[in-house]
N, C-alpha and C. Protein backbone atom coordinates (compact mmCIF):
# COMPACT_ATOMS: atom_id res chain seq x y z
N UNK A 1 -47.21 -101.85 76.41
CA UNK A 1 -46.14 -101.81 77.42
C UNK A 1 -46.73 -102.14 78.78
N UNK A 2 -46.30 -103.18 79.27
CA UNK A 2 -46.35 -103.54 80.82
C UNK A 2 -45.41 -102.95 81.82
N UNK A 3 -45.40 -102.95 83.00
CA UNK A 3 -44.56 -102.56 83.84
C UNK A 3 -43.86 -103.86 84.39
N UNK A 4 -42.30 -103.89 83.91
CA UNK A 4 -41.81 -105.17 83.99
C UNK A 4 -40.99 -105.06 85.47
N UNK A 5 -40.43 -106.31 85.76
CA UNK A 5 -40.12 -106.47 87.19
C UNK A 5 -38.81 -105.88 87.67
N UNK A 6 -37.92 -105.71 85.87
CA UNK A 6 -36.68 -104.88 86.17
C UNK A 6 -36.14 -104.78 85.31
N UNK A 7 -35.30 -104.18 84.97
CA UNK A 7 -35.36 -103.26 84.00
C UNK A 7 -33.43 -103.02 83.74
N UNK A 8 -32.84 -102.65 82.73
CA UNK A 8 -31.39 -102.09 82.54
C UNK A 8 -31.25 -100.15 82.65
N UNK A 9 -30.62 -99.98 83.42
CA UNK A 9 -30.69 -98.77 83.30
C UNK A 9 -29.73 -97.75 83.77
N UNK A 10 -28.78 -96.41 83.89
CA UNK A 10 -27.95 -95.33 84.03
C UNK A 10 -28.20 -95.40 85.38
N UNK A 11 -27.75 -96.00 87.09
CA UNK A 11 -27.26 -95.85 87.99
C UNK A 11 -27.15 -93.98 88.17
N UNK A 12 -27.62 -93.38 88.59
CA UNK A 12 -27.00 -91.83 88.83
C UNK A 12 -25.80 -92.21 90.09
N UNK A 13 -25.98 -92.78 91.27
CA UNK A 13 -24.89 -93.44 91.94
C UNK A 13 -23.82 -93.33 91.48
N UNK A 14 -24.11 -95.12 90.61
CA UNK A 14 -23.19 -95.63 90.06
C UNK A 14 -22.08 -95.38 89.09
N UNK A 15 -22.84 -94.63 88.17
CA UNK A 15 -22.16 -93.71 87.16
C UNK A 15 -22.08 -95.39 85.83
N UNK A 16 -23.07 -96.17 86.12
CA UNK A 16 -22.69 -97.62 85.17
C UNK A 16 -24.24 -98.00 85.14
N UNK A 17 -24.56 -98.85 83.90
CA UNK A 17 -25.41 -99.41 83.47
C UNK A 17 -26.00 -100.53 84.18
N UNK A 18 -26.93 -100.52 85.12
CA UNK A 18 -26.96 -102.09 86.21
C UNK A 18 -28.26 -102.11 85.96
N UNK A 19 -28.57 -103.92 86.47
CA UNK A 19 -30.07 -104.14 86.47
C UNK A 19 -30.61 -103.07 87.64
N UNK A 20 -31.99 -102.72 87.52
CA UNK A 20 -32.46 -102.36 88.22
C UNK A 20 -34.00 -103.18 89.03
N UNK A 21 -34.38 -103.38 90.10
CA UNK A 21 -35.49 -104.13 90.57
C UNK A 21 -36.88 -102.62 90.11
N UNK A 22 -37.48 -103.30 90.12
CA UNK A 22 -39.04 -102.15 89.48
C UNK A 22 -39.57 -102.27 91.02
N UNK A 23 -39.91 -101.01 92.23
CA UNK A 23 -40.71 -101.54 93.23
C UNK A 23 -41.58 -100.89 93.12
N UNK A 24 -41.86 -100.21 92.78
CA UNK A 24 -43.15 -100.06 92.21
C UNK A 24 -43.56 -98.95 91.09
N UNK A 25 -44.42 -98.70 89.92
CA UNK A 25 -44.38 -98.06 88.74
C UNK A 25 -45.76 -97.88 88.26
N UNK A 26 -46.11 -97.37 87.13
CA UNK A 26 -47.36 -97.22 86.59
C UNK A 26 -47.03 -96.60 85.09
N UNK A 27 -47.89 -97.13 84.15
CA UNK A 27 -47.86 -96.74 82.58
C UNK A 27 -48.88 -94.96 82.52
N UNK A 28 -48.23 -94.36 82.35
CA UNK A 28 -48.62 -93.09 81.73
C UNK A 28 -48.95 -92.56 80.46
N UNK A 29 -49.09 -91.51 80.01
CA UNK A 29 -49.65 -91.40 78.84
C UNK A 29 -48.42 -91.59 77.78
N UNK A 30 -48.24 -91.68 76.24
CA UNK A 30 -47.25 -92.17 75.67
C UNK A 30 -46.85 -93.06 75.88
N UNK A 31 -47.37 -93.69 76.78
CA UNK A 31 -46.73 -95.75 76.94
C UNK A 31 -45.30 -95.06 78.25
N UNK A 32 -45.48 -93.80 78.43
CA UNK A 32 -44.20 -93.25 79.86
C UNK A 32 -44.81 -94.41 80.79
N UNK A 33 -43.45 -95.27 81.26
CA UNK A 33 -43.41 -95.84 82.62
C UNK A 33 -42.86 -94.64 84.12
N UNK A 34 -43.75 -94.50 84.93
CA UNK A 34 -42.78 -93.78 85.76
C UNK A 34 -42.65 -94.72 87.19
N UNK A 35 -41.65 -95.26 87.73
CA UNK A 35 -41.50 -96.21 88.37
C UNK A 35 -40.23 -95.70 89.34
N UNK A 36 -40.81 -96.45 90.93
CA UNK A 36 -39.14 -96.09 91.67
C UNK A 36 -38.51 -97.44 91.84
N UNK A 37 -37.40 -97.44 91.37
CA UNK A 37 -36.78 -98.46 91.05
C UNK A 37 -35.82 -98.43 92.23
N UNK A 38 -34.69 -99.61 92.69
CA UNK A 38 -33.83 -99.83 93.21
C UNK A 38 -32.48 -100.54 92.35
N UNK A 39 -31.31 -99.77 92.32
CA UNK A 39 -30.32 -100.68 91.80
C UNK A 39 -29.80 -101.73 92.25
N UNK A 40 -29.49 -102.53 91.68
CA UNK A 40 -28.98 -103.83 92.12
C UNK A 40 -27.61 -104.26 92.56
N UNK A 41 -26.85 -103.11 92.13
CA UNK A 41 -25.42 -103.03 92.43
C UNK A 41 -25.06 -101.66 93.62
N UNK A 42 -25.90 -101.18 93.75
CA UNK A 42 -25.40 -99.99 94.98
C UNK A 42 -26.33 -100.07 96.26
N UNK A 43 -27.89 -100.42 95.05
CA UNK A 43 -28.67 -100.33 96.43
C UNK A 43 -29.62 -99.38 96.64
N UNK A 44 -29.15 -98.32 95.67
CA UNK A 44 -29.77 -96.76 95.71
C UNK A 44 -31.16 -96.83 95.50
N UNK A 45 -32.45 -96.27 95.85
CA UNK A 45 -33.50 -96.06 95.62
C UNK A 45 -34.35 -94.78 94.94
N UNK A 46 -34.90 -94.79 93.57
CA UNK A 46 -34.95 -93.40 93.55
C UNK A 46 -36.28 -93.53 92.29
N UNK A 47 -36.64 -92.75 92.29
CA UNK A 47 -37.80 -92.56 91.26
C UNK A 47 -37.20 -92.06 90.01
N UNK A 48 -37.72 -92.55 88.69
CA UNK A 48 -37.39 -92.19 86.90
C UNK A 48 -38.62 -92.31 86.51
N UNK A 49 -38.70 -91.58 85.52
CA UNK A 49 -39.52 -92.01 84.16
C UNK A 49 -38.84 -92.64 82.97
N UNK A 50 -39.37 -93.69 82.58
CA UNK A 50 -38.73 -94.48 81.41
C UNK A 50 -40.10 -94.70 80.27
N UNK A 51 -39.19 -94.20 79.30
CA UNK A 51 -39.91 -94.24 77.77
C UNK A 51 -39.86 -95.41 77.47
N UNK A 52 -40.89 -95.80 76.87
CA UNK A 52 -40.65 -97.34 76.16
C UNK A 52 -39.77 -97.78 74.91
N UNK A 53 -38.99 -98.91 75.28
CA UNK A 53 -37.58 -98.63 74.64
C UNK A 53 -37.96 -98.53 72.89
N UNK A 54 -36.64 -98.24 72.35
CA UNK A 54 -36.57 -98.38 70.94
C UNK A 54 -36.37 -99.88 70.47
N UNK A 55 -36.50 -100.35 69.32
CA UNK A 55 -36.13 -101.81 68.61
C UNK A 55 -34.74 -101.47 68.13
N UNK A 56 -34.01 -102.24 68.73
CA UNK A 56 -32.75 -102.65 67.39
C UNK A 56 -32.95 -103.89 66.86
N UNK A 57 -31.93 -103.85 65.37
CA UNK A 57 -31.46 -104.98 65.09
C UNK A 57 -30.50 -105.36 65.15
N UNK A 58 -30.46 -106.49 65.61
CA UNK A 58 -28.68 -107.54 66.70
C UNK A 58 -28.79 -108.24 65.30
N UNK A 59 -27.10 -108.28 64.90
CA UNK A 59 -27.10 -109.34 64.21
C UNK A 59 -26.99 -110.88 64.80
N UNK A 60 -26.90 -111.76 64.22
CA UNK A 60 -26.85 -113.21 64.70
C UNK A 60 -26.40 -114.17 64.17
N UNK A 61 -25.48 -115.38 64.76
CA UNK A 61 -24.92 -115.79 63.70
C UNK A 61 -24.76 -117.07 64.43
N UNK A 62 -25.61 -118.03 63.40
CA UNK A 62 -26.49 -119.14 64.15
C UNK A 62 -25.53 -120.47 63.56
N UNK A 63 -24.79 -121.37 64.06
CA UNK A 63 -23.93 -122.33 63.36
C UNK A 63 -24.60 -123.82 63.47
N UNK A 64 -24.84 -124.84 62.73
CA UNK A 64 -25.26 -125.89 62.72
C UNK A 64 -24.74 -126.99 61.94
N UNK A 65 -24.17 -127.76 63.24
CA UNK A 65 -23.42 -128.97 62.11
C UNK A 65 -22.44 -128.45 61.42
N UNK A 66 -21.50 -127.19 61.71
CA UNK A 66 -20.29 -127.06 61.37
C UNK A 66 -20.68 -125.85 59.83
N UNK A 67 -21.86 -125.43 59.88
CA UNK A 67 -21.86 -124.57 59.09
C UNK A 67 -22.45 -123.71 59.71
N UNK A 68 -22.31 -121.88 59.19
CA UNK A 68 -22.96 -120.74 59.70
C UNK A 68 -24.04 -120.04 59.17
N UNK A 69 -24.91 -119.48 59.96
CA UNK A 69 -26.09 -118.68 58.66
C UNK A 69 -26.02 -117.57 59.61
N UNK A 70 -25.86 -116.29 58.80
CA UNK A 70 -26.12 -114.95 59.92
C UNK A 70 -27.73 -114.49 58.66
N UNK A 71 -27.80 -114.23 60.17
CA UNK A 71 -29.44 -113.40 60.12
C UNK A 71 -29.26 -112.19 61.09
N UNK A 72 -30.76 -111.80 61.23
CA UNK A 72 -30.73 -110.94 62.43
C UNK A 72 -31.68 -110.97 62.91
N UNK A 73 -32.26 -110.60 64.55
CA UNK A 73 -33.09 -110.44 65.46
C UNK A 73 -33.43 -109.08 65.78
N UNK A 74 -34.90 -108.69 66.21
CA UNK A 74 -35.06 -107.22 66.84
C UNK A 74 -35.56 -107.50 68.11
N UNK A 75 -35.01 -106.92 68.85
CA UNK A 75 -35.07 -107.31 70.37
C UNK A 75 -35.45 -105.01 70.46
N UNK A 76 -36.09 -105.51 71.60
CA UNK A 76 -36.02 -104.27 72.36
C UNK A 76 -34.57 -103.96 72.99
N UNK A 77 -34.33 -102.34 72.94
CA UNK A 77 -33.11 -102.01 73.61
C UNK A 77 -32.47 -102.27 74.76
N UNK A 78 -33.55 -102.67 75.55
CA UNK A 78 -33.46 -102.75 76.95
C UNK A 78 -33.31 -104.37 76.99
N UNK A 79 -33.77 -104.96 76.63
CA UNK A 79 -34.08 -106.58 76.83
C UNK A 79 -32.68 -107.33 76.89
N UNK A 80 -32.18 -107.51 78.38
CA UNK A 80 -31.08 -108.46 78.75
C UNK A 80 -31.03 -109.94 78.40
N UNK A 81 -29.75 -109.94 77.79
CA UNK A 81 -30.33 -111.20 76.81
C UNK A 81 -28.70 -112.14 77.74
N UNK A 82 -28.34 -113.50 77.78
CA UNK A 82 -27.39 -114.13 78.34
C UNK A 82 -27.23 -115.69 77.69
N UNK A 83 -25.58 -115.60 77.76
CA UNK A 83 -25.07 -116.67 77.34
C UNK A 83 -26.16 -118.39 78.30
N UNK A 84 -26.22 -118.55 77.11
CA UNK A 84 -27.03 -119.62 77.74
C UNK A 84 -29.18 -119.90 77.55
N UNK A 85 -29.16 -118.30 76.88
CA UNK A 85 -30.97 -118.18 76.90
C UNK A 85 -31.05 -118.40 75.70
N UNK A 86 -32.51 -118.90 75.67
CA UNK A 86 -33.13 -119.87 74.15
C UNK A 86 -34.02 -119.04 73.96
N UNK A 87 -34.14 -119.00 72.13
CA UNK A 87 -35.10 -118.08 71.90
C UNK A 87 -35.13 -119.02 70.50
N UNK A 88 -36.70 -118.58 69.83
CA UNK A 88 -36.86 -119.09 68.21
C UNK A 88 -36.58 -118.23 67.47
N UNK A 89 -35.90 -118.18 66.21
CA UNK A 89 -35.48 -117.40 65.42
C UNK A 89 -36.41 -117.52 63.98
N UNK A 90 -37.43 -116.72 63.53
CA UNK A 90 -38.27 -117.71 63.01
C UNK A 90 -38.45 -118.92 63.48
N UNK A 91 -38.90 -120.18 62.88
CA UNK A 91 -39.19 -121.10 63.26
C UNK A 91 -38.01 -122.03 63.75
N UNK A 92 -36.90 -121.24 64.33
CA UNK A 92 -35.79 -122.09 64.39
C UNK A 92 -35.70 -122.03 65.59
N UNK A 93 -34.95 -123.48 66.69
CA UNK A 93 -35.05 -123.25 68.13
C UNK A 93 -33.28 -122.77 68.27
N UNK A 94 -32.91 -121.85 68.95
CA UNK A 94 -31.79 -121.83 69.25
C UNK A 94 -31.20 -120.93 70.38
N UNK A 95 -29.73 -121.51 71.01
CA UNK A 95 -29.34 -121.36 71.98
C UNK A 95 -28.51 -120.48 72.05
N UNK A 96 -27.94 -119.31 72.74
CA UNK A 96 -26.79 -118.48 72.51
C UNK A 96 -26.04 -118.63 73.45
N UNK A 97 -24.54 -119.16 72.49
CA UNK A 97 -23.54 -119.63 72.74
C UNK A 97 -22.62 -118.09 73.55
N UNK A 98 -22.81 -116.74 72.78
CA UNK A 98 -21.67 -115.92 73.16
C UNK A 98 -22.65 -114.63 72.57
N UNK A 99 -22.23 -113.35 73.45
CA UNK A 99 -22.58 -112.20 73.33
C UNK A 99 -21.14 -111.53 73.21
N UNK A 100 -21.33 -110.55 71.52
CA UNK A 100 -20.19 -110.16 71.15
C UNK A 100 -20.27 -108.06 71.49
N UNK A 101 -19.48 -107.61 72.27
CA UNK A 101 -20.17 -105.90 72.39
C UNK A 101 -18.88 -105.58 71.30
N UNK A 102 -18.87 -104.16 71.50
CA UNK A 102 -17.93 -103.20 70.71
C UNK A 102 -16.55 -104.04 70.96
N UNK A 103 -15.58 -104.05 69.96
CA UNK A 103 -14.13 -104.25 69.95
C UNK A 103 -13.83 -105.60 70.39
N UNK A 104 -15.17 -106.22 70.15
CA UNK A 104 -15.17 -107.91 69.87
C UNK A 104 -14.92 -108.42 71.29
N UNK A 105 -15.16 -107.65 72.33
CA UNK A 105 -15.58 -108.16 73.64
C UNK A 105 -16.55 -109.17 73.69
N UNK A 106 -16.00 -110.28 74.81
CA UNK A 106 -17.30 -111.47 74.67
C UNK A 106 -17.60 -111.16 76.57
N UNK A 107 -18.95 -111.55 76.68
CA UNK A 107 -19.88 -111.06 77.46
C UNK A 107 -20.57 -112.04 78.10
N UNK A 108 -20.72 -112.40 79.25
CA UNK A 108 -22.14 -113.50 79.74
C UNK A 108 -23.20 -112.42 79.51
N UNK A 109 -23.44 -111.82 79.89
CA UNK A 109 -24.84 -111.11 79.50
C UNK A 109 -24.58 -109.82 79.49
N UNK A 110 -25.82 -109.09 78.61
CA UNK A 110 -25.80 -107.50 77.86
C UNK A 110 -27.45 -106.99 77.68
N UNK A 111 -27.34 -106.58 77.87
CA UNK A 111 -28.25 -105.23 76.91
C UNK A 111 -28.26 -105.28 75.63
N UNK A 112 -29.54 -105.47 74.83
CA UNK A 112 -29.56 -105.39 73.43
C UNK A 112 -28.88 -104.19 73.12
N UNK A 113 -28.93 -103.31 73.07
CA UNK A 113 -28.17 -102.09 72.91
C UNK A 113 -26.90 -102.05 71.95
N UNK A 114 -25.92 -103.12 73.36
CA UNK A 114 -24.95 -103.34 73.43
C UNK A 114 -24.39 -104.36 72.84
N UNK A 115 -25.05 -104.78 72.33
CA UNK A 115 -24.88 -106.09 71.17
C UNK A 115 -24.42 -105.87 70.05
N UNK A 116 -23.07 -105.98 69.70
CA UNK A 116 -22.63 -105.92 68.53
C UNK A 116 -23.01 -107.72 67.44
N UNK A 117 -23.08 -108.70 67.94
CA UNK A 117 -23.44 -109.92 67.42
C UNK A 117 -23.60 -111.21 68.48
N UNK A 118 -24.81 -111.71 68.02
CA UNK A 118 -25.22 -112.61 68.90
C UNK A 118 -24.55 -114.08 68.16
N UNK A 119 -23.68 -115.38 69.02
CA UNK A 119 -23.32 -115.92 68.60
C UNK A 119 -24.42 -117.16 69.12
N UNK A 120 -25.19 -118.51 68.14
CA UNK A 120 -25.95 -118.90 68.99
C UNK A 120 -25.62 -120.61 67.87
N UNK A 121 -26.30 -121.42 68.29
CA UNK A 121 -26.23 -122.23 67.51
C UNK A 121 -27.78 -123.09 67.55
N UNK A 122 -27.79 -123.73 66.23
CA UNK A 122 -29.09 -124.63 66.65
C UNK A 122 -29.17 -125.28 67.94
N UNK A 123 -30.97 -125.62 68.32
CA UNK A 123 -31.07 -126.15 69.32
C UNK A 123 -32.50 -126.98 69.49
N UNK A 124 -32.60 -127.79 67.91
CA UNK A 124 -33.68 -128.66 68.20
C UNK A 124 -33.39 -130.26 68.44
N UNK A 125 -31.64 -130.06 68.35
CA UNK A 125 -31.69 -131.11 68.70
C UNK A 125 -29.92 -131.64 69.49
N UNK A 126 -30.30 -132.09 70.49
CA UNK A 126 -29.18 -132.46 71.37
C UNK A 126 -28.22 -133.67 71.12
N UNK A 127 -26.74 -133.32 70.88
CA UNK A 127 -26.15 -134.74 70.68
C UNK A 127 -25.78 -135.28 72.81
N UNK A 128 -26.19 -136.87 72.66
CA UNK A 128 -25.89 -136.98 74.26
C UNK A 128 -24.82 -138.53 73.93
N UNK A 129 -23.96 -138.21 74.59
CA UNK A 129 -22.90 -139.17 74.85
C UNK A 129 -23.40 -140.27 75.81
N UNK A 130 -23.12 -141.63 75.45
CA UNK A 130 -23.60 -142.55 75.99
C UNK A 130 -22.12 -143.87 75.73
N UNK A 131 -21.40 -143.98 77.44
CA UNK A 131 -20.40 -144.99 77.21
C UNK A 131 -21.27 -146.44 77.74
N UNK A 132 -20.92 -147.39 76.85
CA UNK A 132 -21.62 -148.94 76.96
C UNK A 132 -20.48 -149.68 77.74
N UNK A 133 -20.82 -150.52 78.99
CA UNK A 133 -19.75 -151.16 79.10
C UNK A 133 -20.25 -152.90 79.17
N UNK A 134 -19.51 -153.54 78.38
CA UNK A 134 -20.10 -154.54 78.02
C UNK A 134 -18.88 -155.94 78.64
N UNK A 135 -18.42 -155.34 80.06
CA UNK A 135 -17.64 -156.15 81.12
C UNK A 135 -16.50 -156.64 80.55
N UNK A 136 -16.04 -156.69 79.23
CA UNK A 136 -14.16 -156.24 79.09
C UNK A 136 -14.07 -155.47 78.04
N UNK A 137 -14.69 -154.83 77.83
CA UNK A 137 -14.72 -152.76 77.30
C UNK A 137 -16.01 -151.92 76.78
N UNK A 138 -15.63 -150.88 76.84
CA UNK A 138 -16.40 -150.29 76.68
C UNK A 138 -16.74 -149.19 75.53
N UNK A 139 -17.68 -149.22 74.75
CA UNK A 139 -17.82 -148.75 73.74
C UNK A 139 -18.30 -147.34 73.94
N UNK A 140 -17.88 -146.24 73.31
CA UNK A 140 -19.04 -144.61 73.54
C UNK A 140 -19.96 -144.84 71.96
N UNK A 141 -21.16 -144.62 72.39
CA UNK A 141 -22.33 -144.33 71.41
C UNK A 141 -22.94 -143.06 71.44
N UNK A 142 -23.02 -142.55 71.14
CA UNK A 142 -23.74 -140.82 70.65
C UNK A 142 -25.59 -140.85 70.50
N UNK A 143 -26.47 -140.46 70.85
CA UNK A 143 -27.82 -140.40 70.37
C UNK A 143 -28.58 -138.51 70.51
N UNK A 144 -29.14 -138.73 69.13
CA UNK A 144 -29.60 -137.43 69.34
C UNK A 144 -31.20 -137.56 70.13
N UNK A 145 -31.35 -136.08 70.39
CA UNK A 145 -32.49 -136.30 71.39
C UNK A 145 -32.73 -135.29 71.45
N UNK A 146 -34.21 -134.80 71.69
CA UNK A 146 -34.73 -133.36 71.96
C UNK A 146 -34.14 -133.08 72.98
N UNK A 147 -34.11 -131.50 72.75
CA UNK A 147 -33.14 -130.75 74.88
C UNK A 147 -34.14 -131.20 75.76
N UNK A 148 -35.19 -131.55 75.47
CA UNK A 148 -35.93 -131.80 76.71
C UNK A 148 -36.53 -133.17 76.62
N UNK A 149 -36.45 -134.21 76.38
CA UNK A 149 -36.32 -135.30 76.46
C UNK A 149 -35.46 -136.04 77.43
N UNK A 150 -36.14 -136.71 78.48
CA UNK A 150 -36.21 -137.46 80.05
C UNK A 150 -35.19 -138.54 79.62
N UNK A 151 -34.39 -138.73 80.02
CA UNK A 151 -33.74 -139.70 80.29
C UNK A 151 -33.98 -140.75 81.82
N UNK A 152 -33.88 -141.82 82.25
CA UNK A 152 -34.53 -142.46 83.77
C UNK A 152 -33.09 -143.51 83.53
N UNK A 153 -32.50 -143.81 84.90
CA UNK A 153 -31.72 -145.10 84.97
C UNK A 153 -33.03 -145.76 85.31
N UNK A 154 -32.42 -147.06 84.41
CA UNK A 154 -33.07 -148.02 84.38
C UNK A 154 -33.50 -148.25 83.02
N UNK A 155 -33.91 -147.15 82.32
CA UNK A 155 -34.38 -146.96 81.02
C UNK A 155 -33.51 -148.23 79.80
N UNK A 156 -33.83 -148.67 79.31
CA UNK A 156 -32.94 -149.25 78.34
C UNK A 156 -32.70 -148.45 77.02
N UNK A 157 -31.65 -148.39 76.50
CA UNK A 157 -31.57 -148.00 75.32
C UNK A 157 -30.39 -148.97 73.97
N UNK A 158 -31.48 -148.48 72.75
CA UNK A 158 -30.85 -149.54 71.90
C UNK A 158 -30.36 -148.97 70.38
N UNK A 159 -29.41 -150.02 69.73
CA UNK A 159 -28.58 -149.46 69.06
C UNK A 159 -28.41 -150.56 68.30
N UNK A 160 -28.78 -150.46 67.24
CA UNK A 160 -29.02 -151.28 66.26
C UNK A 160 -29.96 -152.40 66.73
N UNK A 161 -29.02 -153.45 66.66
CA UNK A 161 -29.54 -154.71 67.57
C UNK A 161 -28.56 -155.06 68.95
N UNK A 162 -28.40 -154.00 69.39
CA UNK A 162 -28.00 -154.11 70.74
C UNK A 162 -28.41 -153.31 72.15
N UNK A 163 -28.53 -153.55 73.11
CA UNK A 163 -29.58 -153.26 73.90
C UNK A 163 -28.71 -152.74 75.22
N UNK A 164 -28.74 -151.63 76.05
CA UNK A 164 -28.01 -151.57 77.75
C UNK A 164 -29.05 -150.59 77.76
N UNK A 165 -28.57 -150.87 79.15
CA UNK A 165 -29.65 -150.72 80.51
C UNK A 165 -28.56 -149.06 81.18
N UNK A 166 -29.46 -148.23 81.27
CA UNK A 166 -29.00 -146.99 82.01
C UNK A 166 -28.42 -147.01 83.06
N UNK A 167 -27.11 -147.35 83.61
CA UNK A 167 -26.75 -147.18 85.07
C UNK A 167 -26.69 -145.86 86.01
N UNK A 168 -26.10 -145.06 84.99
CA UNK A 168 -26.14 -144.04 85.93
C UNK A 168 -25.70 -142.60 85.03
N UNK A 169 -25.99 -141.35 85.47
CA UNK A 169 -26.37 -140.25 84.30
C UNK A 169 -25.54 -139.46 84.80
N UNK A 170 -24.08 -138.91 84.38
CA UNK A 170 -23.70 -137.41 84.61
C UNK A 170 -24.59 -136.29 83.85
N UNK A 171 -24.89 -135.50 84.71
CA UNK A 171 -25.21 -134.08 84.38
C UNK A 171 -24.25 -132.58 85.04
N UNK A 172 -24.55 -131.79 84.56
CA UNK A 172 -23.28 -130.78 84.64
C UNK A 172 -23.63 -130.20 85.85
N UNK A 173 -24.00 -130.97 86.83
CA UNK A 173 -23.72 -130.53 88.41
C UNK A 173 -24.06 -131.90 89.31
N UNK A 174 -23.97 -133.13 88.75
CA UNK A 174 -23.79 -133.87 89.83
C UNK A 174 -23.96 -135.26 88.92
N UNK A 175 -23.76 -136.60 89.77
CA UNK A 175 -23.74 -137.89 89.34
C UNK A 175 -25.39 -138.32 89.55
N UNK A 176 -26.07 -138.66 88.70
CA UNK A 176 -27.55 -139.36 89.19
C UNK A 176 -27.38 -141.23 88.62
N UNK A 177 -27.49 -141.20 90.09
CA UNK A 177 -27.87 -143.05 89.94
C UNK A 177 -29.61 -143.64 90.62
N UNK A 178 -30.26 -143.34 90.50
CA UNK A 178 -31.75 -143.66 91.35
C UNK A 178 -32.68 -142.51 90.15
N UNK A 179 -32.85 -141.29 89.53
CA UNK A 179 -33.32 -140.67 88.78
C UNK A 179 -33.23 -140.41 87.71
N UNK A 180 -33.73 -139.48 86.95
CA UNK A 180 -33.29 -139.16 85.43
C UNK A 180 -32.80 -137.83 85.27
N UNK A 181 -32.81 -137.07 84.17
CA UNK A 181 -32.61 -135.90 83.66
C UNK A 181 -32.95 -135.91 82.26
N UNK A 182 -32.70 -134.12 82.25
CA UNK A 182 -32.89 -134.01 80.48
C UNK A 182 -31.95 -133.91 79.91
N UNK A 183 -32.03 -134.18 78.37
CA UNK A 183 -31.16 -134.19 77.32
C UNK A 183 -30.24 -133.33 77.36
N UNK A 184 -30.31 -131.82 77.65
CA UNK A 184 -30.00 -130.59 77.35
C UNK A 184 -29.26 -130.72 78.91
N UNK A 185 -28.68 -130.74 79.73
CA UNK A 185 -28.59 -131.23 80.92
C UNK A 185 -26.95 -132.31 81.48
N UNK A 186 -27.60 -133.19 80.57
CA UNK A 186 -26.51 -134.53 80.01
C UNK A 186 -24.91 -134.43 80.04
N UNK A 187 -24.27 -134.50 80.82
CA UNK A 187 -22.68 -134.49 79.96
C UNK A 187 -22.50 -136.12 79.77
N UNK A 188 -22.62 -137.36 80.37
CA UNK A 188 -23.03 -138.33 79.37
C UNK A 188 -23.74 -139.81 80.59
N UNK A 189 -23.99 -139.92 79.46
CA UNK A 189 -25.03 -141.69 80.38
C UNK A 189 -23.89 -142.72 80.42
N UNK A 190 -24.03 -143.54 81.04
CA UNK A 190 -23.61 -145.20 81.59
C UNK A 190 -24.20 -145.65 81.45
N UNK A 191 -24.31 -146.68 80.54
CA UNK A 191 -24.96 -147.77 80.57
C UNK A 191 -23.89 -149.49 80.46
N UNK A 192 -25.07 -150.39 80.55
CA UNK A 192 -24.34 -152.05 80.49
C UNK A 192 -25.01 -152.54 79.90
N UNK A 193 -24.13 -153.18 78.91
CA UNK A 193 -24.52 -154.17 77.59
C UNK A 193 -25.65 -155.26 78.10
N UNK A 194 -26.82 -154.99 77.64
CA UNK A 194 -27.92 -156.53 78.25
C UNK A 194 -27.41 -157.63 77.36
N UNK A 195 -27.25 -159.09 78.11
CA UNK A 195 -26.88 -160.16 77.53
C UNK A 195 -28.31 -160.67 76.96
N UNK A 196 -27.91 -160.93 76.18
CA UNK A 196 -28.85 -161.55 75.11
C UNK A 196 -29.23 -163.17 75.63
N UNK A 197 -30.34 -163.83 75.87
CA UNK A 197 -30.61 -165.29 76.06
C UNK A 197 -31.42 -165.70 75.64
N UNK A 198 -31.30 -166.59 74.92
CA UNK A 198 -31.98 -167.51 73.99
C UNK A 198 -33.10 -168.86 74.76
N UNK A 199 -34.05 -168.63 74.07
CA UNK A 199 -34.70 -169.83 75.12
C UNK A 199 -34.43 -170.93 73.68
């Protein structure tokens, strides 16, 4: 057990479960953290001792390509987990789509605890939308691609025996025309059909 930077924890304030900041702490005997923490939602400052948490098991229920596999994960009790964080499941890469608590509440983020089922799906590999415009229409092409695999305008990309040139890249917070991005990132590329010339 380390002394981590912050922690989930009972607000006396608050009377509610909030992150807490760690400002400063030390490991005691039994793996006891005793640390004075600050809440993040009131503000309050106050000294605890915290035991090192228990393991649960979260179930999980991992979908790929339109089919489901539930397994399960052991996460520590405490360990804030959020729509959107990647973890390997065994050797599997994957992303969680939705955090399910009691009475089928869905959640951006929780407390293992509080995890009634983790909803996540594969994530070794990214589908990225790619529209071709080849100056009187335009075709959409699909390519898979690692989440972290660079995309660059300018880049060419090809498809069968046909070839365009990257114009310009939506990603899910802005238009890039001069740079790249990653796969995982992508809502879709532009590109233009290269004319083919024959010598």
């Amino acid at each position: 057990m380390s002394v981590p930077n912050a922690i989930y924890l009972d607000c006396p304030q608050c009377g509610e479960r909030s992150l807490h900041e760690i400002l400063k702490g030390r490991i005691g005997k039994k793996k006891v953290l005793e640390a004075t923490v600050k809440c993040e939602e009131c503000g309050r400052v106050y000294t605890t001792v915290i035991r090192e948490p228990e393991e649960v098991s979260v179930p999980v229920i991992v979908s790929d390509q339109g089919e489901s596999v539930r397994t399960e994960v052991e996460l520590e009790a405490n360990d804030l987990l959020m729509v959107g964080d990647e973890f390997f499941l065994d050797e599997t890469h994957v992303i969680i789509t939705a955090l399910e608590q009691e009475g089928a509440k869905r959640v951006k983020r929780s407390p293992a605890d509080l995890i009634k089922t983790i909803w996540a799906k594969k994530f070794d590999k990214v589908k990225v939308k790619v529209s071709v415009n080849n100056i009187h229409h335009t075709l959409s092409k699909e390519i898979l691609a690692l989440p972290d695999e660079e995309f660059l305008v300018g880049d060419i990309l090809r498809f069968g025996r046909e070839e365009a040139v990257i114009s310009s890249i939506k990603t899910k917070h802005k238009m890039i025309r001069y740079e790249g991005a990653a796969a995982r990132d992508i809502v879709r590329i532009y590109a233009k059909a290269m004319r083919k010339t024959y010598a």
